[in-house]
PDB file of N, CA and C in Angstrom:
ATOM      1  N   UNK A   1     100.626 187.916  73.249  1.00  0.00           N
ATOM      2  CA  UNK A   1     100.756 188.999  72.298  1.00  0.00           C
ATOM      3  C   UNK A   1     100.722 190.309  73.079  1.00  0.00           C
ATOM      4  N   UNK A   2     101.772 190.723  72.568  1.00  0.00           N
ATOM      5  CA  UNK A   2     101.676 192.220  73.315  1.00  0.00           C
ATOM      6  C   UNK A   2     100.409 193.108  72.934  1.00  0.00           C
ATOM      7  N   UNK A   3      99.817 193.685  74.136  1.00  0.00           N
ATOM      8  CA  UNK A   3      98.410 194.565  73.672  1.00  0.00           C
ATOM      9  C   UNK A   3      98.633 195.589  73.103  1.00  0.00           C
ATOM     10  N   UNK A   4      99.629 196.000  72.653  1.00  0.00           N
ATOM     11  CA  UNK A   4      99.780 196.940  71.787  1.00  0.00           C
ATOM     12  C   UNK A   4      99.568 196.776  70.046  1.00  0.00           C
ATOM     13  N   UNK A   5     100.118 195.425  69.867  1.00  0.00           N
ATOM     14  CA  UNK A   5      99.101 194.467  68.431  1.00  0.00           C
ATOM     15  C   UNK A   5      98.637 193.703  68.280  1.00  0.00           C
ATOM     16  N   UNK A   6      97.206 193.958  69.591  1.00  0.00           N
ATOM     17  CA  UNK A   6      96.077 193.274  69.350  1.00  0.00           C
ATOM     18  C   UNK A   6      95.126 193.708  68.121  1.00  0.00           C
ATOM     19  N   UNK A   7      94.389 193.039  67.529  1.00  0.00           N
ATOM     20  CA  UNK A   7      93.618 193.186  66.812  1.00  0.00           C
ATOM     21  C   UNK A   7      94.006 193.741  65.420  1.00  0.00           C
ATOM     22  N   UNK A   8      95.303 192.961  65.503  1.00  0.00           N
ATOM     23  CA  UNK A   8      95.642 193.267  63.885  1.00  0.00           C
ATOM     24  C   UNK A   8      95.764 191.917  63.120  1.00  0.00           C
ATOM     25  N   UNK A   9      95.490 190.794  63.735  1.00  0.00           N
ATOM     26  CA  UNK A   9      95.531 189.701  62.819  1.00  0.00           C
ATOM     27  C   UNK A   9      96.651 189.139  63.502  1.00  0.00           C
ATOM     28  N   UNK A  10      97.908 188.969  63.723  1.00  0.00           N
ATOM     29  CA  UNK A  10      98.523 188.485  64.032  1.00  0.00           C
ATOM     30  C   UNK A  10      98.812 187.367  65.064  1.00  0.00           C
ATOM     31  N   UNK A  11      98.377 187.116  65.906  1.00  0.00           N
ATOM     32  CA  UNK A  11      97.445 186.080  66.628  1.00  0.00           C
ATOM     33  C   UNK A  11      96.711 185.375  66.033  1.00  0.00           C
ATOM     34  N   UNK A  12      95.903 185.482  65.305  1.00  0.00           N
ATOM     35  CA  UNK A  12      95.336 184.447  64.637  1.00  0.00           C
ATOM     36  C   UNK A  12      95.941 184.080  63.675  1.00  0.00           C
ATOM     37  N   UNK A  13      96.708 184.728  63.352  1.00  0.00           N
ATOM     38  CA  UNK A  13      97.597 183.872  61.560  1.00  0.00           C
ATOM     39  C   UNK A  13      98.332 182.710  62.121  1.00  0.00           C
ATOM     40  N   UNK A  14      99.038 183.347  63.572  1.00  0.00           N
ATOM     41  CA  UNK A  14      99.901 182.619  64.242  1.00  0.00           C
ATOM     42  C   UNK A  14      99.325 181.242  64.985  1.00  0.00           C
ATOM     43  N   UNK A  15      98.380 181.987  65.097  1.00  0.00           N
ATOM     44  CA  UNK A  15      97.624 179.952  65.783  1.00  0.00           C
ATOM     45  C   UNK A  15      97.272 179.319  64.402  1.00  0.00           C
ATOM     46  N   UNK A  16      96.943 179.820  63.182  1.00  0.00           N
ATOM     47  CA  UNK A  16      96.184 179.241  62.579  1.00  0.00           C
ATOM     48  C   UNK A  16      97.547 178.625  61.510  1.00  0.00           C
ATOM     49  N   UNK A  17      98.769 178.868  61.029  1.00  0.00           N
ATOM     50  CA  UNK A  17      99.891 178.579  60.950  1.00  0.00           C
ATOM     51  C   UNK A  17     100.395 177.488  61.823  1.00  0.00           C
ATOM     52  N   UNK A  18     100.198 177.456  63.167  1.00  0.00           N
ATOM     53  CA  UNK A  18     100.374 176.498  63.984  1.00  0.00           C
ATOM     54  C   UNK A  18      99.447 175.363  63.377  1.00  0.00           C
ATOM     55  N   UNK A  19      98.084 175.504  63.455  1.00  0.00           N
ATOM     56  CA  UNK A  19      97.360 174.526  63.637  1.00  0.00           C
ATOM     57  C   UNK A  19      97.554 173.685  62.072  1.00  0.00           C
ATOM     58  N   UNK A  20      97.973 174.673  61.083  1.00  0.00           N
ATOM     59  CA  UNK A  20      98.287 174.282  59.969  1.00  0.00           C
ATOM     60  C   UNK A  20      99.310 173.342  59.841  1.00  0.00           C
ATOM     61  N   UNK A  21     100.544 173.494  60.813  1.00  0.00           N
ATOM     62  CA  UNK A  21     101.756 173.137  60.867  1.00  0.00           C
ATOM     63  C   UNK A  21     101.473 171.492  61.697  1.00  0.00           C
ATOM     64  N   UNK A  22     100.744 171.700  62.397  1.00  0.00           N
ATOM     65  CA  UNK A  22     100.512 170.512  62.983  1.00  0.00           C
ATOM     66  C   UNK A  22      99.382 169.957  62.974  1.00  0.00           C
ATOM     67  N   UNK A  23      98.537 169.751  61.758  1.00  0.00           N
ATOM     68  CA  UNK A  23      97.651 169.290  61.533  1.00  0.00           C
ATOM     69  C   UNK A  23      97.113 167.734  61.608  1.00  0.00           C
ATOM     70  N   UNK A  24      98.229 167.385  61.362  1.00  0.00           N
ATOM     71  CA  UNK A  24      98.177 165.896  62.009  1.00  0.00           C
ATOM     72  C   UNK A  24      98.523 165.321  63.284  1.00  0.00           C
ATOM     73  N   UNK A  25      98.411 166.227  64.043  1.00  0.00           N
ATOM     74  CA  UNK A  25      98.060 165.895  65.266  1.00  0.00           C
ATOM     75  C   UNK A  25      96.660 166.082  65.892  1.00  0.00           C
ATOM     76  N   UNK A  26      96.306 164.996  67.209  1.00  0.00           N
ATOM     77  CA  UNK A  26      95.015 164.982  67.504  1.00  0.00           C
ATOM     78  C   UNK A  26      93.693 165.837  67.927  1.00  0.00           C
ATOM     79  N   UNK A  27      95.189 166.753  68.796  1.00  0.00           N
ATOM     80  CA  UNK A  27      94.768 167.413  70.080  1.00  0.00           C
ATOM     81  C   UNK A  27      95.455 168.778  70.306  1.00  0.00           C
ATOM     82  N   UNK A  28      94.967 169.752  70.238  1.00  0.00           N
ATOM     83  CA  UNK A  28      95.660 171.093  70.857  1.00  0.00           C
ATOM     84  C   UNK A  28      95.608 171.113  71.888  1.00  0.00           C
ATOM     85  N   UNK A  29      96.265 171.479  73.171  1.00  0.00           N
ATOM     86  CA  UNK A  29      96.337 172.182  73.581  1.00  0.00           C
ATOM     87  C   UNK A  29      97.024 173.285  74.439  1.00  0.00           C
ATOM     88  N   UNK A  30      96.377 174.454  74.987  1.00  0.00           N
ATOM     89  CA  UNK A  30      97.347 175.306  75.034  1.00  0.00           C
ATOM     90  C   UNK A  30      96.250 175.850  76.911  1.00  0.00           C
ATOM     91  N   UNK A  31      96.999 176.852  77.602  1.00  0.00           N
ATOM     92  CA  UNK A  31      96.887 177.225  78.657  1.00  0.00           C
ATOM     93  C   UNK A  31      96.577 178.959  78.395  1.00  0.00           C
ATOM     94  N   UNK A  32      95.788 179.636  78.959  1.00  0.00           N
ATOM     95  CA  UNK A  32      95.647 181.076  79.126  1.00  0.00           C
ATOM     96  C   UNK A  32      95.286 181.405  80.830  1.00  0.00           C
ATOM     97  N   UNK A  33      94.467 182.565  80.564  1.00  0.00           N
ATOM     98  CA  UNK A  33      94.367 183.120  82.069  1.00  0.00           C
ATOM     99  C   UNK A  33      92.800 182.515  82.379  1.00  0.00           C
ATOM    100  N   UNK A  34      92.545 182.612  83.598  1.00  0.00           N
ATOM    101  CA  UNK A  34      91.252 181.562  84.250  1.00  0.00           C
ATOM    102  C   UNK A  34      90.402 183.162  83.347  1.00  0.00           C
ATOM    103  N   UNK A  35      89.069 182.867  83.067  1.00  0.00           N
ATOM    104  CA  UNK A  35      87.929 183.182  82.254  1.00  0.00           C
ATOM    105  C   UNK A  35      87.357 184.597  83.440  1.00  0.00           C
ATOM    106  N   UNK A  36      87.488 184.383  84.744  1.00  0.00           N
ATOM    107  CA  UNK A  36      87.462 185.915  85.883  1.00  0.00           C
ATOM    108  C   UNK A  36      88.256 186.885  85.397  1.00  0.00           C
ATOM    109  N   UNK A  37      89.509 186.720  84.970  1.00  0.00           N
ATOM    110  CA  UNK A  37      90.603 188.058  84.873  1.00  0.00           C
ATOM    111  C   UNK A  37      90.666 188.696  83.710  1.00  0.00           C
ATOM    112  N   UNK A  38      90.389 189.848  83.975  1.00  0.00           N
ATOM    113  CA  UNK A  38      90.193 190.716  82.473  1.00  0.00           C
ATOM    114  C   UNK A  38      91.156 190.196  80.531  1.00  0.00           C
ATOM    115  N   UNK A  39      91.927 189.741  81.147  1.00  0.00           N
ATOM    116  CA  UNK A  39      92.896 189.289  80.135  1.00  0.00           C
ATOM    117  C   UNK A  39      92.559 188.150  79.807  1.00  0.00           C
ATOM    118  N   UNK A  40      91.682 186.872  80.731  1.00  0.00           N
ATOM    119  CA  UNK A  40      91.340 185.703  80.107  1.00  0.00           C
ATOM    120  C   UNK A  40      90.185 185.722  79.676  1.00  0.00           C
ATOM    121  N   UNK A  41      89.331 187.030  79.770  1.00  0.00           N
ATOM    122  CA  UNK A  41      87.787 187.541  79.056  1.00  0.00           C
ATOM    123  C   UNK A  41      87.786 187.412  77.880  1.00  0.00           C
ATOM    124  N   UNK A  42      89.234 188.396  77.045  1.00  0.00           N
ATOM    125  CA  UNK A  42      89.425 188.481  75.925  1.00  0.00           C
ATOM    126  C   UNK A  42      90.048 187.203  75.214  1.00  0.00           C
ATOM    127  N   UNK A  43      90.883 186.856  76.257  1.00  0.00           N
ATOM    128  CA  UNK A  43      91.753 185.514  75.718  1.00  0.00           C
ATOM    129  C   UNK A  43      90.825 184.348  75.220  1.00  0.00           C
ATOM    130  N   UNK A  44      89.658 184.216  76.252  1.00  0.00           N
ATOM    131  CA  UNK A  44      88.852 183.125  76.167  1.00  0.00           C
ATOM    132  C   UNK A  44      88.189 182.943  74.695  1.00  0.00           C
ATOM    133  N   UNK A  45      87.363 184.870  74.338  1.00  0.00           N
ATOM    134  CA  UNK A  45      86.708 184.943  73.597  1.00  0.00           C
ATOM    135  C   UNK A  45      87.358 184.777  72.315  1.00  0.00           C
ATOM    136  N   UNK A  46      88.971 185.383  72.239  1.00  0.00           N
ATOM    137  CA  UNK A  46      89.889 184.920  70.770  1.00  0.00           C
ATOM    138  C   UNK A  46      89.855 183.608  70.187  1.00  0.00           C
ATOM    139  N   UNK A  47      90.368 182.464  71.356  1.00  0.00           N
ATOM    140  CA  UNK A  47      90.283 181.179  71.555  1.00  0.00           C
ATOM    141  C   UNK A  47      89.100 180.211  70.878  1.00  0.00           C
ATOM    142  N   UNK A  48      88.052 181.009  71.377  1.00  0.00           N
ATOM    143  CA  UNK A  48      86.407 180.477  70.978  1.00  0.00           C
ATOM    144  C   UNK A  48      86.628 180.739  69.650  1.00  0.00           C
ATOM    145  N   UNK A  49      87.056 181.842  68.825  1.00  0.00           N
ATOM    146  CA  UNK A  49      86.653 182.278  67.653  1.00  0.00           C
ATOM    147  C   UNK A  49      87.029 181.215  66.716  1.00  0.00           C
ATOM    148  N   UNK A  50      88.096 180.630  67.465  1.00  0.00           N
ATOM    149  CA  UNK A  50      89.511 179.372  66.365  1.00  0.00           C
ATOM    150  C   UNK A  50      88.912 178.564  66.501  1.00  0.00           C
ATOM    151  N   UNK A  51      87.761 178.415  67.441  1.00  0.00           N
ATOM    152  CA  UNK A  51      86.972 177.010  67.693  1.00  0.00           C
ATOM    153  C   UNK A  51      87.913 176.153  68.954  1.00  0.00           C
ATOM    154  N   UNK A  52      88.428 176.759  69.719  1.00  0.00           N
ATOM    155  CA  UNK A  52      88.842 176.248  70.851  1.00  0.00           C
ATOM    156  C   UNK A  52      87.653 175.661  72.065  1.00  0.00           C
ATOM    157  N   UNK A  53      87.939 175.001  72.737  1.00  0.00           N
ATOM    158  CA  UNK A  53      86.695 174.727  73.875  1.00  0.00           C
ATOM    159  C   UNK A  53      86.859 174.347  74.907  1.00  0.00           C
ATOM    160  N   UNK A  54      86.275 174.570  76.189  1.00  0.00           N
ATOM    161  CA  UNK A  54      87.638 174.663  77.261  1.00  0.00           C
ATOM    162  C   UNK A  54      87.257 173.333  77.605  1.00  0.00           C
ATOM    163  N   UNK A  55      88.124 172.686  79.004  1.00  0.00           N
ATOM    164  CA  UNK A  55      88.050 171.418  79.277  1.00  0.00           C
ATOM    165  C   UNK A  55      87.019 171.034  79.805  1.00  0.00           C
ATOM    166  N   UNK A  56      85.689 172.084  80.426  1.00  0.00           N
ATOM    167  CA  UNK A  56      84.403 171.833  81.247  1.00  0.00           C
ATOM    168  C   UNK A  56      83.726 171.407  79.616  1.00  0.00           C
ATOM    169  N   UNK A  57      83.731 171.631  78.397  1.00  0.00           N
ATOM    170  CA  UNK A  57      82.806 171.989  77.561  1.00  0.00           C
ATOM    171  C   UNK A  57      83.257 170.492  76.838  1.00  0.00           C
ATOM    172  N   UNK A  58      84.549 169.903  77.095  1.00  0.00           N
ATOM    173  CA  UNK A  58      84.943 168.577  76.494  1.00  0.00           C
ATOM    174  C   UNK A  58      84.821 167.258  77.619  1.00  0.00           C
ATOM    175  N   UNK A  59      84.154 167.618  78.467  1.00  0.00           N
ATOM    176  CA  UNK A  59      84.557 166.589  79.914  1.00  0.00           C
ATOM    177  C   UNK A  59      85.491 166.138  80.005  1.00  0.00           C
ATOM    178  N   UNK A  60      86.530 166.926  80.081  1.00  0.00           N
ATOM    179  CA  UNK A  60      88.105 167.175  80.182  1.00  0.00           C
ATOM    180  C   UNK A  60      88.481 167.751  81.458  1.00  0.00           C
ATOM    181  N   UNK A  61      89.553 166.872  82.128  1.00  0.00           N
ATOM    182  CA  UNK A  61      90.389 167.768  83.353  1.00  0.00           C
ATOM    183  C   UNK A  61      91.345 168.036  82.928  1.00  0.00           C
ATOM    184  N   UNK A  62      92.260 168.708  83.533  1.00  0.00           N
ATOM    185  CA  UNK A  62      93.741 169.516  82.647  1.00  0.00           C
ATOM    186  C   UNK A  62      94.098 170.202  84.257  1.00  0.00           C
ATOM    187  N   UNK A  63      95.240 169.580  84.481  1.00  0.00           N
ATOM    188  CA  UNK A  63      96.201 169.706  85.701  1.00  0.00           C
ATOM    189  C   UNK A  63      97.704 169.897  85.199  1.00  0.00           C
ATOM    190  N   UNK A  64      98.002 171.117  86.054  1.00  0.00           N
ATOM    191  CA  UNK A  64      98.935 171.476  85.995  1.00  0.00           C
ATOM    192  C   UNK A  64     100.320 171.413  87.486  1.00  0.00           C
ATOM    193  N   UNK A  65     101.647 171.272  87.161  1.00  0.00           N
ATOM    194  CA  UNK A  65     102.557 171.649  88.561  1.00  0.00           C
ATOM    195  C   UNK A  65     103.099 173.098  88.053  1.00  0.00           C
ATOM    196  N   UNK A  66     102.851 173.958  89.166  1.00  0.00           N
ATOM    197  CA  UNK A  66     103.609 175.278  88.426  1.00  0.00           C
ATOM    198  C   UNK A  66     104.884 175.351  88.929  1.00  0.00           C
ATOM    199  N   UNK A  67     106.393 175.398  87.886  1.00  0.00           N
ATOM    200  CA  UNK A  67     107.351 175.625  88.769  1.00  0.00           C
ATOM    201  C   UNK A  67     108.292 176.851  89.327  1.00  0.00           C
ATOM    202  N   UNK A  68     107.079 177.360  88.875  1.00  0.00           N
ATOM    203  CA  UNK A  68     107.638 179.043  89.548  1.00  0.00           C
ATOM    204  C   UNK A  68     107.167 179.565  90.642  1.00  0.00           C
ATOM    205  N   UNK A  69     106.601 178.420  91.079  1.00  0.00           N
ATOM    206  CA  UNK A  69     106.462 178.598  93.122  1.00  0.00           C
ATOM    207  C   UNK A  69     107.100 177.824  94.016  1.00  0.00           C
ATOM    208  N   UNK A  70     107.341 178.018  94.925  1.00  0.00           N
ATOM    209  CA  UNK A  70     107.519 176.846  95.768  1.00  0.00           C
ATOM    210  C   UNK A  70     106.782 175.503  96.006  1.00  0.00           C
ATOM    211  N   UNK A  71     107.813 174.445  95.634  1.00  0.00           N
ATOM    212  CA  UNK A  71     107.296 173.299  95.596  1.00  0.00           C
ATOM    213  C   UNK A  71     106.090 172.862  96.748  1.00  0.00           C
ATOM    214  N   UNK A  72     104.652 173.120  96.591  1.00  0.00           N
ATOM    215  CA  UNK A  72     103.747 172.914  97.873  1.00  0.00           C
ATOM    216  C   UNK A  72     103.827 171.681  98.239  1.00  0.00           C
ATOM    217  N   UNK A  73     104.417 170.339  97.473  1.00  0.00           N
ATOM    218  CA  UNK A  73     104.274 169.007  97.957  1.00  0.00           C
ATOM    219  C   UNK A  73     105.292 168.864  99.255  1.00  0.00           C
ATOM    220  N   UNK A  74     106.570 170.125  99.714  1.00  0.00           N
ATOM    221  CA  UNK A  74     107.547 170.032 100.379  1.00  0.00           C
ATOM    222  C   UNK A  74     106.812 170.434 101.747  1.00  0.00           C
ATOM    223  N   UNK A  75     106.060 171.063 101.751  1.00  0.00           N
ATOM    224  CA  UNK A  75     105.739 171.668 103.112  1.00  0.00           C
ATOM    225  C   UNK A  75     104.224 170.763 103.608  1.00  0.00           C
ATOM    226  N   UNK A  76     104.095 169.850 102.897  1.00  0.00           N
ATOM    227  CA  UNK A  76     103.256 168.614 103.320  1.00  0.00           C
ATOM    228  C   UNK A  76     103.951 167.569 104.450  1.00  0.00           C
ATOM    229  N   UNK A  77     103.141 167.168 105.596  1.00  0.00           N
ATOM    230  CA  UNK A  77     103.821 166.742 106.621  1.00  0.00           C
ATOM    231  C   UNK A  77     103.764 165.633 106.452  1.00  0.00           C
TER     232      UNK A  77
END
């Protein structure tokens, strides 16, 4: 969401529309910024409000490949 309309509701209608939309499914989930960077402070705390919980708090791992770097498995010898 652009920070320019934060805190008008819109974000939350929009997850909560989602979660509505897919209610019969098991499992959300979704990716933000690591909980250090000013943007995943707030992100984290929005998240919490919906009742989100991160993967340390579910004894959950959650791995990702990012493909907007260079492939690191290539420069493995």
């Amino acid at each position: 969401m652009d920070p320019a309309h934060h805190r008008q509701g819109i974000g939350r209608a929009l997850v909560e529309h989602l979660m509505r939309r897919y209610s019969h499914c098991r499992f959300f989930l979704l990716s933000t910024d690591h909980a250090a960077s000013p943007e995943g402070r707030r992100n984290h705390a929005f998240y919490r409000s919906l009742g989100f919980l991160s993967y340390e708090e579910k004894e959950m791992a959650g791995f990702g490949l990012p493909r907007n770097r260079p492939d690191l498995r290539a420069a493995m010898p």
